[in-house]
C-alpha atoms as a PDB file:
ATOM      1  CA  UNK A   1       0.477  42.520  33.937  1.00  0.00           C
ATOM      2  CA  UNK A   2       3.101  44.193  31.968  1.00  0.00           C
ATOM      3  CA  UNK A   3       5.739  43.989  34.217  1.00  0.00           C
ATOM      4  CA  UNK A   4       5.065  40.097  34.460  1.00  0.00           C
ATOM      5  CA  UNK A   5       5.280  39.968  30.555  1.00  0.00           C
ATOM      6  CA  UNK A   6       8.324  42.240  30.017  1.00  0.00           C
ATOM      7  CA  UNK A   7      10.066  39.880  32.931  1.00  0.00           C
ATOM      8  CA  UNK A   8       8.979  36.632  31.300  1.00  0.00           C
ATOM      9  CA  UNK A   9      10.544  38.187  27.897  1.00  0.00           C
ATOM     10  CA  UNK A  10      13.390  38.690  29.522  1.00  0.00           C
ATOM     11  CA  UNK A  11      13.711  35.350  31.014  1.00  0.00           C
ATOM     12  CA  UNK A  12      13.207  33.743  27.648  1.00  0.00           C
ATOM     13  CA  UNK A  13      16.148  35.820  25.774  1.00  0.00           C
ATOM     14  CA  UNK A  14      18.560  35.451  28.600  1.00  0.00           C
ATOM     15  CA  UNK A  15      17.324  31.370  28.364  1.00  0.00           C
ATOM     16  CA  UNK A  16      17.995  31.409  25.000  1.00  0.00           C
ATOM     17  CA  UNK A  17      21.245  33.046  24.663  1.00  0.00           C
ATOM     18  CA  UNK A  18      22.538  30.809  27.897  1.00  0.00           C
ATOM     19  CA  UNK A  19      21.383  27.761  25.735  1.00  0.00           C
ATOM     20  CA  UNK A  20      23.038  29.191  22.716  1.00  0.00           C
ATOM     21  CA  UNK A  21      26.222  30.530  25.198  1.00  0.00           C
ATOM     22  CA  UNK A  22      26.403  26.300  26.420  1.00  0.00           C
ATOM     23  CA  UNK A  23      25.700  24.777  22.962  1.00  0.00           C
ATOM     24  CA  UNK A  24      28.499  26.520  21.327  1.00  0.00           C
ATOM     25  CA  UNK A  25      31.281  25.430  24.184  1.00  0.00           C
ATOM     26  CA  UNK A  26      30.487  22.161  24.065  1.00  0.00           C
ATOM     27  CA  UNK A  27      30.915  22.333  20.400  1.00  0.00           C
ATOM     28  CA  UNK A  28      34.349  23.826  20.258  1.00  0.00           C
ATOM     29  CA  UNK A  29      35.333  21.557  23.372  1.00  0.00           C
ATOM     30  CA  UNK A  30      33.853  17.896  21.428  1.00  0.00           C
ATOM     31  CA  UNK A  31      33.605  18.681  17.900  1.00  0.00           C
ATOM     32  CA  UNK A  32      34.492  15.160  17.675  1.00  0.00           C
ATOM     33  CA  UNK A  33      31.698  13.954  19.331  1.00  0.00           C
ATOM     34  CA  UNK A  34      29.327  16.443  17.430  1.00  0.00           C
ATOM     35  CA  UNK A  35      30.463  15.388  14.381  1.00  0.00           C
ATOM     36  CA  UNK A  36      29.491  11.806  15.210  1.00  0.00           C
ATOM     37  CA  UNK A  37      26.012  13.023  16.235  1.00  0.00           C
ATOM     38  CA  UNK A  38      25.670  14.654  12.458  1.00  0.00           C
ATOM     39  CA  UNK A  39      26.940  11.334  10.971  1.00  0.00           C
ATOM     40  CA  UNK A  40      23.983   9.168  13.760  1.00  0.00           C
ATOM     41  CA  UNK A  41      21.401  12.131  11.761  1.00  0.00           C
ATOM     42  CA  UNK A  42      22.668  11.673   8.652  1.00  0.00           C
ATOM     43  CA  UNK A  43      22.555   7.540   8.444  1.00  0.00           C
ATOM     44  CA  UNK A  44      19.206   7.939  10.369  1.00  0.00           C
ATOM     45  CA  UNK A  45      17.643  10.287   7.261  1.00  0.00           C
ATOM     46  CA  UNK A  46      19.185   8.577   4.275  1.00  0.00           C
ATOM     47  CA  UNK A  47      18.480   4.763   5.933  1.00  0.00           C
ATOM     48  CA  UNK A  48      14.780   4.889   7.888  1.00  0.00           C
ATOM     49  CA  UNK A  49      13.591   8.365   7.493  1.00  0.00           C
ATOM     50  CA  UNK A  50      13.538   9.052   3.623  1.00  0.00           C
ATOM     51  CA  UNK A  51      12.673   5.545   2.779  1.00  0.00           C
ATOM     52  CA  UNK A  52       9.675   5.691   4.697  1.00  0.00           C
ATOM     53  CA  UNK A  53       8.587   9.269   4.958  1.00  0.00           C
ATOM     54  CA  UNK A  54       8.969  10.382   0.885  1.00  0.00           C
ATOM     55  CA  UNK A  55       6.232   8.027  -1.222  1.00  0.00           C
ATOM     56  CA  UNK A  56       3.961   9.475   2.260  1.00  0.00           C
ATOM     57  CA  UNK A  57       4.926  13.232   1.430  1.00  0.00           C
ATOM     58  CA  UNK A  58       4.420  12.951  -2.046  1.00  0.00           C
ATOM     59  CA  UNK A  59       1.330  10.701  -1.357  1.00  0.00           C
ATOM     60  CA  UNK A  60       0.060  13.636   0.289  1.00  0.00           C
ATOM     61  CA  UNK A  61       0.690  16.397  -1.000  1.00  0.00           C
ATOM     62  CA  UNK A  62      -0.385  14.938  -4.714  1.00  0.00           C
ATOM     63  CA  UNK A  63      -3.778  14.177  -3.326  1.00  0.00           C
ATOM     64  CA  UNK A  64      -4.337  17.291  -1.923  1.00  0.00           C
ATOM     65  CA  UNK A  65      -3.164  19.068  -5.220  1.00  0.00           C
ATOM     66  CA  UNK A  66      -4.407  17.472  -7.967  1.00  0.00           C
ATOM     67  CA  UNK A  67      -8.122  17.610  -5.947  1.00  0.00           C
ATOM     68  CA  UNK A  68      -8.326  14.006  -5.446  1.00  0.00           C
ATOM     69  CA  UNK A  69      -8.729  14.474  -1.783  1.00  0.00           C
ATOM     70  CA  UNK A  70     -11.658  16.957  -2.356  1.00  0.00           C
ATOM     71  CA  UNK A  71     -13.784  13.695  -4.459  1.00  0.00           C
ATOM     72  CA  UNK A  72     -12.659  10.856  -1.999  1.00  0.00           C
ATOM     73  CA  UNK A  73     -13.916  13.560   0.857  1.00  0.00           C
ATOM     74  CA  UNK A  74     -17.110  12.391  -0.352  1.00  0.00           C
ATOM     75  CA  UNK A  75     -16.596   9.221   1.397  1.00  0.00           C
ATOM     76  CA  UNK A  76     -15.240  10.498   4.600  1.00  0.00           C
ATOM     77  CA  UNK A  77     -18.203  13.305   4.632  1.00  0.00           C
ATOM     78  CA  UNK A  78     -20.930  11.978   6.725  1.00  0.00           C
ATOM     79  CA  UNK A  79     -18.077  10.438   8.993  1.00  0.00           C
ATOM     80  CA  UNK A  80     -15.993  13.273   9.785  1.00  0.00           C
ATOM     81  CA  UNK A  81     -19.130  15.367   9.984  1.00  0.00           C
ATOM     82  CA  UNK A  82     -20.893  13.492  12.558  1.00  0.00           C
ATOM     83  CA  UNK A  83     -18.063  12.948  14.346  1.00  0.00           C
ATOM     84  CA  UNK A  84     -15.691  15.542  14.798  1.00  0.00           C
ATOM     85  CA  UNK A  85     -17.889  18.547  12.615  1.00  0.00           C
ATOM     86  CA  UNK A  86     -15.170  18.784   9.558  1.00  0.00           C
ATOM     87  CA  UNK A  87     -16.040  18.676   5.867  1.00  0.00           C
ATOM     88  CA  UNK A  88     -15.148  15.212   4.306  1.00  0.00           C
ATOM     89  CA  UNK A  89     -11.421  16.329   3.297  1.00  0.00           C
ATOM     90  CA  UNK A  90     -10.226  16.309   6.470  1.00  0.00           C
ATOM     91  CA  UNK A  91     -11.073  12.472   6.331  1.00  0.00           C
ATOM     92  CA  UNK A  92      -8.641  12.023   3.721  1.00  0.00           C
ATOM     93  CA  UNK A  93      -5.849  14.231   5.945  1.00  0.00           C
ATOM     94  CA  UNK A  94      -6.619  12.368   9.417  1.00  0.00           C
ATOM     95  CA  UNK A  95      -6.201   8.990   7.227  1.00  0.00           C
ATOM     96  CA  UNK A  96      -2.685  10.047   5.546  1.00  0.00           C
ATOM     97  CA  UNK A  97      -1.691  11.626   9.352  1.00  0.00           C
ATOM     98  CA  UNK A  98      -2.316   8.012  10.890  1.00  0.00           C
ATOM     99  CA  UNK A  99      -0.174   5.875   8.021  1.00  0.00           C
ATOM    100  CA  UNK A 100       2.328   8.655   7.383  1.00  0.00           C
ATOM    101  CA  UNK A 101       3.354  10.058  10.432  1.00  0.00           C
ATOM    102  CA  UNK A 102       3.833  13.351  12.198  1.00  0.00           C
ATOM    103  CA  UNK A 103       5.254  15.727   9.188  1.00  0.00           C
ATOM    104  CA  UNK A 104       3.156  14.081   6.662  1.00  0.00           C
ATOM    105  CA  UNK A 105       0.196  14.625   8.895  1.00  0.00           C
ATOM    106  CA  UNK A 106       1.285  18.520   9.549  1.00  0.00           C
ATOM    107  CA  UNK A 107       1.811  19.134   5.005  1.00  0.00           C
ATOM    108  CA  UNK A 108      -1.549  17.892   4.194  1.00  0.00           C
ATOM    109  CA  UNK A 109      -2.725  20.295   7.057  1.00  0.00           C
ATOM    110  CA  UNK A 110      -0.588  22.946   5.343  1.00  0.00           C
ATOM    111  CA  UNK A 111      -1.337  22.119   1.413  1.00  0.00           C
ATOM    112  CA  UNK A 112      -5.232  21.387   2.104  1.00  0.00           C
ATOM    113  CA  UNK A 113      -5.580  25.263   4.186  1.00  0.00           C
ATOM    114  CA  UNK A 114      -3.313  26.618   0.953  1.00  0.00           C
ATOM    115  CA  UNK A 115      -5.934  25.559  -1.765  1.00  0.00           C
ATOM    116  CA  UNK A 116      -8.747  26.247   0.328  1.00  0.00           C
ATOM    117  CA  UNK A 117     -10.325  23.239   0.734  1.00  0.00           C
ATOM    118  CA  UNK A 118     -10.366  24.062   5.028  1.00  0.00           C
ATOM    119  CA  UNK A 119     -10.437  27.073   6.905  1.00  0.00           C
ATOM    120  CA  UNK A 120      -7.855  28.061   9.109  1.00  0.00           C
ATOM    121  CA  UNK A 121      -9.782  27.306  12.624  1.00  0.00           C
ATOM    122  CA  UNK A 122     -10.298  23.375  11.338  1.00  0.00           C
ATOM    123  CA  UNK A 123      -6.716  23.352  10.184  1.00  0.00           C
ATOM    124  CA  UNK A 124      -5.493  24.683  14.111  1.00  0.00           C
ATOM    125  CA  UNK A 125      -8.152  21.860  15.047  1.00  0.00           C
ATOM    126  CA  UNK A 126      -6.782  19.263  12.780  1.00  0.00           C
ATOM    127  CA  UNK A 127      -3.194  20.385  13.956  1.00  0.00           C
ATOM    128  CA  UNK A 128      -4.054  19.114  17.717  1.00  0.00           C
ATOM    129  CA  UNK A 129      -4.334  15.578  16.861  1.00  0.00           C
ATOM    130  CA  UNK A 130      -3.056  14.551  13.013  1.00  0.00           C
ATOM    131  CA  UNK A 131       0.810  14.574  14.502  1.00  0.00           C
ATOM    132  CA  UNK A 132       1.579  11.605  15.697  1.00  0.00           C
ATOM    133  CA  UNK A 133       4.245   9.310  14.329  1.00  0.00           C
ATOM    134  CA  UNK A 134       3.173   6.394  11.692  1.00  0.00           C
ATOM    135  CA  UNK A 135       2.971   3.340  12.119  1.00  0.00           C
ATOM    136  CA  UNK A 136       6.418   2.256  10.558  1.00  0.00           C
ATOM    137  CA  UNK A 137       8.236   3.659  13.338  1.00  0.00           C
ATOM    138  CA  UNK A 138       5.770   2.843  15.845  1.00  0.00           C
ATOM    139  CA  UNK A 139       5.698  -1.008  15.335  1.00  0.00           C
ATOM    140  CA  UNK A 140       8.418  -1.615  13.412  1.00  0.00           C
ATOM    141  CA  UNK A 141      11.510   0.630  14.979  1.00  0.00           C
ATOM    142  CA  UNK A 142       9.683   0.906  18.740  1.00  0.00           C
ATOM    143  CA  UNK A 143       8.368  -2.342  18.911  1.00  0.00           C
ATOM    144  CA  UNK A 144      10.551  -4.866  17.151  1.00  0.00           C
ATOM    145  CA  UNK A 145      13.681  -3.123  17.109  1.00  0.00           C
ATOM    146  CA  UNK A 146      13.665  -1.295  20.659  1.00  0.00           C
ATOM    147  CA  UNK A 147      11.209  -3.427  22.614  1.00  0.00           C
ATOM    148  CA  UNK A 148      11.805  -6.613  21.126  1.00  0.00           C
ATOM    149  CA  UNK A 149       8.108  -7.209  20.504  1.00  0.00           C
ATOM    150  CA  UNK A 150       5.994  -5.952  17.117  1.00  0.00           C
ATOM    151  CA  UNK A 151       3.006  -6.599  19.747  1.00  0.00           C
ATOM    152  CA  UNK A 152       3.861  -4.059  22.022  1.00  0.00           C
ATOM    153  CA  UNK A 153       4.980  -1.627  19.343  1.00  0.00           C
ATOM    154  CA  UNK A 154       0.968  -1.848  18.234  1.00  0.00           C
ATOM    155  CA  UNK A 155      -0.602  -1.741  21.364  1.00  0.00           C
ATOM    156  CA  UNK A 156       1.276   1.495  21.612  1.00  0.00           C
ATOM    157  CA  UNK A 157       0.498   3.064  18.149  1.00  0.00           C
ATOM    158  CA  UNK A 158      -3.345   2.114  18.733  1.00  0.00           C
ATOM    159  CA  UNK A 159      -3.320   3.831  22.190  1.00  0.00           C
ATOM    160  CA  UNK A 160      -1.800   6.914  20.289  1.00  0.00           C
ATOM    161  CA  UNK A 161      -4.283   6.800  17.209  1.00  0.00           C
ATOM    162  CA  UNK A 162      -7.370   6.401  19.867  1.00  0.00           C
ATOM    163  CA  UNK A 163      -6.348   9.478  21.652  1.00  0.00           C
ATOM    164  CA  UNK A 164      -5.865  11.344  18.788  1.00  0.00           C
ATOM    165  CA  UNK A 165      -9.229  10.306  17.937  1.00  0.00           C
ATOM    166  CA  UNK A 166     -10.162  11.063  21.249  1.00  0.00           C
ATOM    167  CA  UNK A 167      -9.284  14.693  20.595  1.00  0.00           C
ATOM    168  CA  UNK A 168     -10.403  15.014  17.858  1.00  0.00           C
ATOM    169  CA  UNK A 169     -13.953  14.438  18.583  1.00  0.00           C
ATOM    170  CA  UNK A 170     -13.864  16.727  21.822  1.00  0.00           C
ATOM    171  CA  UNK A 171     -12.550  19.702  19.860  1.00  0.00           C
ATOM    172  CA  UNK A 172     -15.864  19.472  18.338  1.00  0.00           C
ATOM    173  CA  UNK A 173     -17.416  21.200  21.428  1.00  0.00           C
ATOM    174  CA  UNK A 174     -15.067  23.421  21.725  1.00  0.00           C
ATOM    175  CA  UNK A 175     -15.260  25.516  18.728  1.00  0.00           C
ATOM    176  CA  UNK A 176     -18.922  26.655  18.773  1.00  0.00           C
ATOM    177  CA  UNK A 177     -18.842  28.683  15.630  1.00  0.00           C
ATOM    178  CA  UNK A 178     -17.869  25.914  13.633  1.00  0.00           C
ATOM    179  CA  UNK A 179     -21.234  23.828  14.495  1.00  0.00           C
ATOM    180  CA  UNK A 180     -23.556  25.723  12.478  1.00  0.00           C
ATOM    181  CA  UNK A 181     -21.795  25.769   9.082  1.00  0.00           C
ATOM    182  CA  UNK A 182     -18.941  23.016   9.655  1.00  0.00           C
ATOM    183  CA  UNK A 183     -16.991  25.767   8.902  1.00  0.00           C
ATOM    184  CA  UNK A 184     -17.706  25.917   5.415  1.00  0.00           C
ATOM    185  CA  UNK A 185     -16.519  29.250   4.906  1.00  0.00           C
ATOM    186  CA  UNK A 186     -13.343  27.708   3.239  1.00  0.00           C
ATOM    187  CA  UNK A 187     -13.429  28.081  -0.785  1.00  0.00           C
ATOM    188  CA  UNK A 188     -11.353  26.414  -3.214  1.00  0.00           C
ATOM    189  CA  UNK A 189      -9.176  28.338  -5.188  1.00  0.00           C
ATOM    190  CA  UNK A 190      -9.921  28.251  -8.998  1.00  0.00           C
ATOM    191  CA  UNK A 191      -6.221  29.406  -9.602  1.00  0.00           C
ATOM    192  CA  UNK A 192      -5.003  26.187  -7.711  1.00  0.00           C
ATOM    193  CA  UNK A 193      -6.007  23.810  -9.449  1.00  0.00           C
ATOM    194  CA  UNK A 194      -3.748  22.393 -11.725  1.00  0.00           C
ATOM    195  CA  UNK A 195      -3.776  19.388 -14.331  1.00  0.00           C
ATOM    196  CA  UNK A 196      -2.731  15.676 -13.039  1.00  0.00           C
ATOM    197  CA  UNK A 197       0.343  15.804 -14.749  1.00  0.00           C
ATOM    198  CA  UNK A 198       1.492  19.489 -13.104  1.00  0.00           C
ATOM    199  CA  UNK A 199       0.538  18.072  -9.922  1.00  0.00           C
ATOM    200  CA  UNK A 200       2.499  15.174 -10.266  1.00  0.00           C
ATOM    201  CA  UNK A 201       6.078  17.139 -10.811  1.00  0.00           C
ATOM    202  CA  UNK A 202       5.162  19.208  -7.972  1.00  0.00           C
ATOM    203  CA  UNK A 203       4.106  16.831  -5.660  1.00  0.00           C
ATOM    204  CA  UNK A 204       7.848  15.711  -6.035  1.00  0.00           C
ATOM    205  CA  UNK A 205       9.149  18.782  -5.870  1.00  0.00           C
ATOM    206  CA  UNK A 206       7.379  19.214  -2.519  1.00  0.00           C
ATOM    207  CA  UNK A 207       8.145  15.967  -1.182  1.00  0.00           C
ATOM    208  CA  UNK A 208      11.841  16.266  -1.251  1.00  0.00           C
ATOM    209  CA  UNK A 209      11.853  19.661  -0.357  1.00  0.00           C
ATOM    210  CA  UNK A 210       9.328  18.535   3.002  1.00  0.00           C
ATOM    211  CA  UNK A 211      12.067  15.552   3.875  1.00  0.00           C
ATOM    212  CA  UNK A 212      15.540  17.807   3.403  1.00  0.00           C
ATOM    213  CA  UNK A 213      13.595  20.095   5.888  1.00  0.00           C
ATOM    214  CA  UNK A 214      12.473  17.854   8.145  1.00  0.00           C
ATOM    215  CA  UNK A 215      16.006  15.900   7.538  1.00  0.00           C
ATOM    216  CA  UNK A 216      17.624  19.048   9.033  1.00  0.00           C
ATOM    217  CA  UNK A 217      15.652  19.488  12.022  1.00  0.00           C
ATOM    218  CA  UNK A 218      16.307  15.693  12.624  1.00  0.00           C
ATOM    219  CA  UNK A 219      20.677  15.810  11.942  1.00  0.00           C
ATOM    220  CA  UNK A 220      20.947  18.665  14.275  1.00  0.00           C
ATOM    221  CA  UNK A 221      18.919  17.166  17.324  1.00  0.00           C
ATOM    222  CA  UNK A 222      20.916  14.164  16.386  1.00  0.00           C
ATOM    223  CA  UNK A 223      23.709  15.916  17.211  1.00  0.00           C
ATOM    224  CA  UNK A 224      22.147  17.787  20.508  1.00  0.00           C
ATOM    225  CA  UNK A 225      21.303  14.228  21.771  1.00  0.00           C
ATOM    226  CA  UNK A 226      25.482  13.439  21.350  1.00  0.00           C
ATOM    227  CA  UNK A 227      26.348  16.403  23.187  1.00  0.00           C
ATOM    228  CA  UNK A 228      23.991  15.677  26.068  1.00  0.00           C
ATOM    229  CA  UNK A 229      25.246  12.062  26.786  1.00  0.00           C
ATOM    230  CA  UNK A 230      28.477  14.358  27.390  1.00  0.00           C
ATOM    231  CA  UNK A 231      26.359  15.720  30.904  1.00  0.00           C
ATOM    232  CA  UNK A 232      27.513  15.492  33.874  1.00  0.00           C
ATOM    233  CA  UNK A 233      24.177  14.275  35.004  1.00  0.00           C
ATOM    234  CA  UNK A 234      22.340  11.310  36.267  1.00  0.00           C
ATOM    235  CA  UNK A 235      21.024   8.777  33.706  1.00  0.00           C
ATOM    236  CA  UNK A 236      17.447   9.568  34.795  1.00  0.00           C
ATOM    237  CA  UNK A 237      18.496  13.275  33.724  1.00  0.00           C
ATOM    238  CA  UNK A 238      20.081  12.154  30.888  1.00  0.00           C
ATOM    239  CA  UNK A 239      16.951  10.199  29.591  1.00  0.00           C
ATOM    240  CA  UNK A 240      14.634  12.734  30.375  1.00  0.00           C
ATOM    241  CA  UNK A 241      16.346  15.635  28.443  1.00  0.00           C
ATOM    242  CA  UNK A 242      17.245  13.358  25.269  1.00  0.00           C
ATOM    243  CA  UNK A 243      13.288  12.140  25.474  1.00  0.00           C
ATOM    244  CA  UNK A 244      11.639  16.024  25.322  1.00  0.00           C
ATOM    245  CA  UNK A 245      14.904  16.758  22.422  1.00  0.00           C
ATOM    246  CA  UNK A 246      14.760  13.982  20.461  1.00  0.00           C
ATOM    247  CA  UNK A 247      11.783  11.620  20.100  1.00  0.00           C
ATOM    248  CA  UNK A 248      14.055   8.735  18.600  1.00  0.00           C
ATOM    249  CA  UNK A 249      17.418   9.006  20.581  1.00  0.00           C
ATOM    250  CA  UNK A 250      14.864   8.947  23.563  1.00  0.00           C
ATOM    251  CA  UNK A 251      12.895   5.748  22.789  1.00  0.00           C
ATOM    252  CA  UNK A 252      16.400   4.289  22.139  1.00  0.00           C
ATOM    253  CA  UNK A 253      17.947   4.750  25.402  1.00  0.00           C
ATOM    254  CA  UNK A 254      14.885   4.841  26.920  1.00  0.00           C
ATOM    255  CA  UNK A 255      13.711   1.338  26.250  1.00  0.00           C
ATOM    256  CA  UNK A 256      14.053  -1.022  28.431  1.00  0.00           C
ATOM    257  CA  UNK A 257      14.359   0.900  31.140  1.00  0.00           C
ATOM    258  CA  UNK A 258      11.115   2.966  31.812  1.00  0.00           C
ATOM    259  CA  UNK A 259       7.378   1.290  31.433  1.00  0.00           C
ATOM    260  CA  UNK A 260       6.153   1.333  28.217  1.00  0.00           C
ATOM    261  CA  UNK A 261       3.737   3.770  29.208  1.00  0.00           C
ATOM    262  CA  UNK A 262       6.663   6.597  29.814  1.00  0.00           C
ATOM    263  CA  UNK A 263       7.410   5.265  25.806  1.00  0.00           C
ATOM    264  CA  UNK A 264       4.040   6.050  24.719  1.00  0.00           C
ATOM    265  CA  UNK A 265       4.235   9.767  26.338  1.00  0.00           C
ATOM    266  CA  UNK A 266       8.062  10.350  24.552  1.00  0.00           C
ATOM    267  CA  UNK A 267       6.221   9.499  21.002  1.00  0.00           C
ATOM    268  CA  UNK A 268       3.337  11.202  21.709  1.00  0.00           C
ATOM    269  CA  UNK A 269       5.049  13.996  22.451  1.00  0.00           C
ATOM    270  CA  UNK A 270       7.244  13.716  19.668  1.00  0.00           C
ATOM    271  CA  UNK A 271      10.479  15.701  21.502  1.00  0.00           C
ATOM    272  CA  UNK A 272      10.955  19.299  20.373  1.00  0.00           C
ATOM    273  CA  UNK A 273      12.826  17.620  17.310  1.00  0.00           C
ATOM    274  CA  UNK A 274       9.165  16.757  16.394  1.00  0.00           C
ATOM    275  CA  UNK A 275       7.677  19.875  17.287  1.00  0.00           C
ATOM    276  CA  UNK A 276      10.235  21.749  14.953  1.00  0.00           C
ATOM    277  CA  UNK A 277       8.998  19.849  12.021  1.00  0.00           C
ATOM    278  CA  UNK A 278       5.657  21.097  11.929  1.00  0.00           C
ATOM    279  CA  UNK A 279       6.392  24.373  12.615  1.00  0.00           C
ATOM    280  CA  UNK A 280       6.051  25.947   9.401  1.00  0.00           C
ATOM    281  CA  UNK A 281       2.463  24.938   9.626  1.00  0.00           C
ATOM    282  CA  UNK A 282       1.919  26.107  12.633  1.00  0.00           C
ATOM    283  CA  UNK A 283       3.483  29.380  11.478  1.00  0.00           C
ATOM    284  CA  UNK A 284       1.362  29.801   8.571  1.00  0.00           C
ATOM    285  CA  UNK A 285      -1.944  28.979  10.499  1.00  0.00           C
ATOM    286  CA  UNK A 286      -0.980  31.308  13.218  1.00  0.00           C
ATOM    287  CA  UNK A 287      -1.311  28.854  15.726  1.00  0.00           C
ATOM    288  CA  UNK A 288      -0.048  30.239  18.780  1.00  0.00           C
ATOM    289  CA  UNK A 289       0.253  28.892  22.215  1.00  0.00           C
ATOM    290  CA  UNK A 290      -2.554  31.085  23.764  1.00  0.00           C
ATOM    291  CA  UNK A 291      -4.773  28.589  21.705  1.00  0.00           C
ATOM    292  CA  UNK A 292      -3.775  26.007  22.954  1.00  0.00           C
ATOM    293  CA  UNK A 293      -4.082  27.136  26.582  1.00  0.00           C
ATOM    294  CA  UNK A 294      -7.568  28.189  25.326  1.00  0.00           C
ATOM    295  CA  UNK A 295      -8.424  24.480  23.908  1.00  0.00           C
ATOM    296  CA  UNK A 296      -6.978  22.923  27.257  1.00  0.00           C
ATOM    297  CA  UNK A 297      -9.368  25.106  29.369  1.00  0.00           C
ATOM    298  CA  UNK A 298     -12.257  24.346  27.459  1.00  0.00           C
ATOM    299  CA  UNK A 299     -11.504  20.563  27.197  1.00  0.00           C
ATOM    300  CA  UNK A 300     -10.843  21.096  31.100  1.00  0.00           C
ATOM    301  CA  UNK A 301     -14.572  22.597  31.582  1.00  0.00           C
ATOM    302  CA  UNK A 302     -16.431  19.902  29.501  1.00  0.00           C
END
């Protein structure tokens, strides 16, 4: 058993330091071509990404803060409890994960576990189905842009929001020791809460500094994507490598020439691109991928 894990480490570094090895040639060889990748990531950020993803960030992460989400919980409570065995707030977070996307999803994960209003096995649960993208991308960009039709764009964002659902509700019989209490062990911290007005200025504060970071994640794949149209591969090859980097480039190139199903699966997946952005929540919720293995086996048995 340690043999097979000291081989697979291996593996991974010498993986990694190939990737790193190829990256970097390409790079010196088409800087040109890089560079026009950064400038694609760039106009995408300033033009469709901060427009739409900023008022959701600070949306979020305001609510959360200034304990708004913890009163309209009360709503949510004998929903989200009967359904999928969470306290009320997490009502409020799979709400602002369904109209503001993927990263806005992943911060109210991250802010609501950081005051204490959730415990850190319902925010790993919340974490496996509150990332998909919003529906601004979904119907408008995917659907009227790409496709050509808003209809199909919200056939596929209600597929994705019913399987999150989906999910949501089975990973209520997978976490036993959460049935009992709801996992109410979570406490609010007194020393969090902060006036409206303090939450305000750093609910912009936070915003911004969520968007520059998921802005980065989203320039550099940019400028992966450019480098792999450089391949000397087949356009199936090329499609399938720019769909697991980069969740937009792939739904670009990809449209029109895959069913819309294989469309569905690249957003749903989100690309690694995606999967980057919510990684400092997954980080500070220890999430590792041994859970999810665990969650898949369980879902498997029931």
């Amino acid at each position: 058993m340690k043999k097979t894990k000291k081989l697979f480490v291996i593996f991974s570094y010498i993986s990694v330091v190939t990737m790193i090895f190829f990256f970097g040639c390409l790079l010196l060889l088409f800087p040109q071509q890089a560079a026009c990748g950064v400038e694609k990531g760039i106009n995408l950020c300033l033009y469709t990404l901060m427009p739409s993803m900023y008022p959701f960030m600070f949306l979020s992460s305001f609510v959360i803060s200034s304990s708004v989400a913890d009163r309209i919980g009360s709503v949510f409570s004998l929903f989200t409890r009967k359904i999928f065995k969470l306290p009320g707030i997490c009502g409020v977070i799979i709400m602002l994960s369904m109209v503001g996307g993927l990263p806005v999803g992943a911060k109210a994960v991250e802010d609501a576990f950081s005051m204490g209003y959730i415990s850190k096995t319902e925010g790993k649960r919340l974490l496996t189905f509150c990332i998909n993208p919003g529906p601004a991308f979904v119907i408008t960009s995917v659907g009227f842009y790409f496709l050509g039709s808003k209809t199909a764009g919200i056939v596929i964002y209600a597929s994705l929001v019913l399987s999150s659902l989906i999910i949501g509700f089975l990973t209520r019989f997978v976490f036993q020791e959460c049935l009992n209490n709801v996992c109410s062990n979570a406490t609010v911290k007194s020393d969090e809460q902060i006036s409206f007005s303090a939450s305000f200025v750093s609910s912009v504060n936070t915003a911004i500094s969520s968007v520059i970071n998921v802005s980065a994640w989203v320039i550099l794949f940019s400028c992966v994507s450019e480098l792999i149209t450089l391949l000397p591969v087949s356009e199936r090859t090329a499609l399938f490598i720019t769909g697991i980097t980069e969740m937009t480039n792939g739904v670009r190139q990809a449209s029109g020439k895959v069913p819309m199903p294989v469309i569905a699966g690249i957003i749903g997946f989100t690309g690694i691109c995606g999967q980057m952005q919510i990684m400092p929540t997954v980080i500070k919720l220890k999430m590792k991928l041994k859970y999810l293995n665990q969650l898949a086996k369980k879902m498997d048995i029931l």
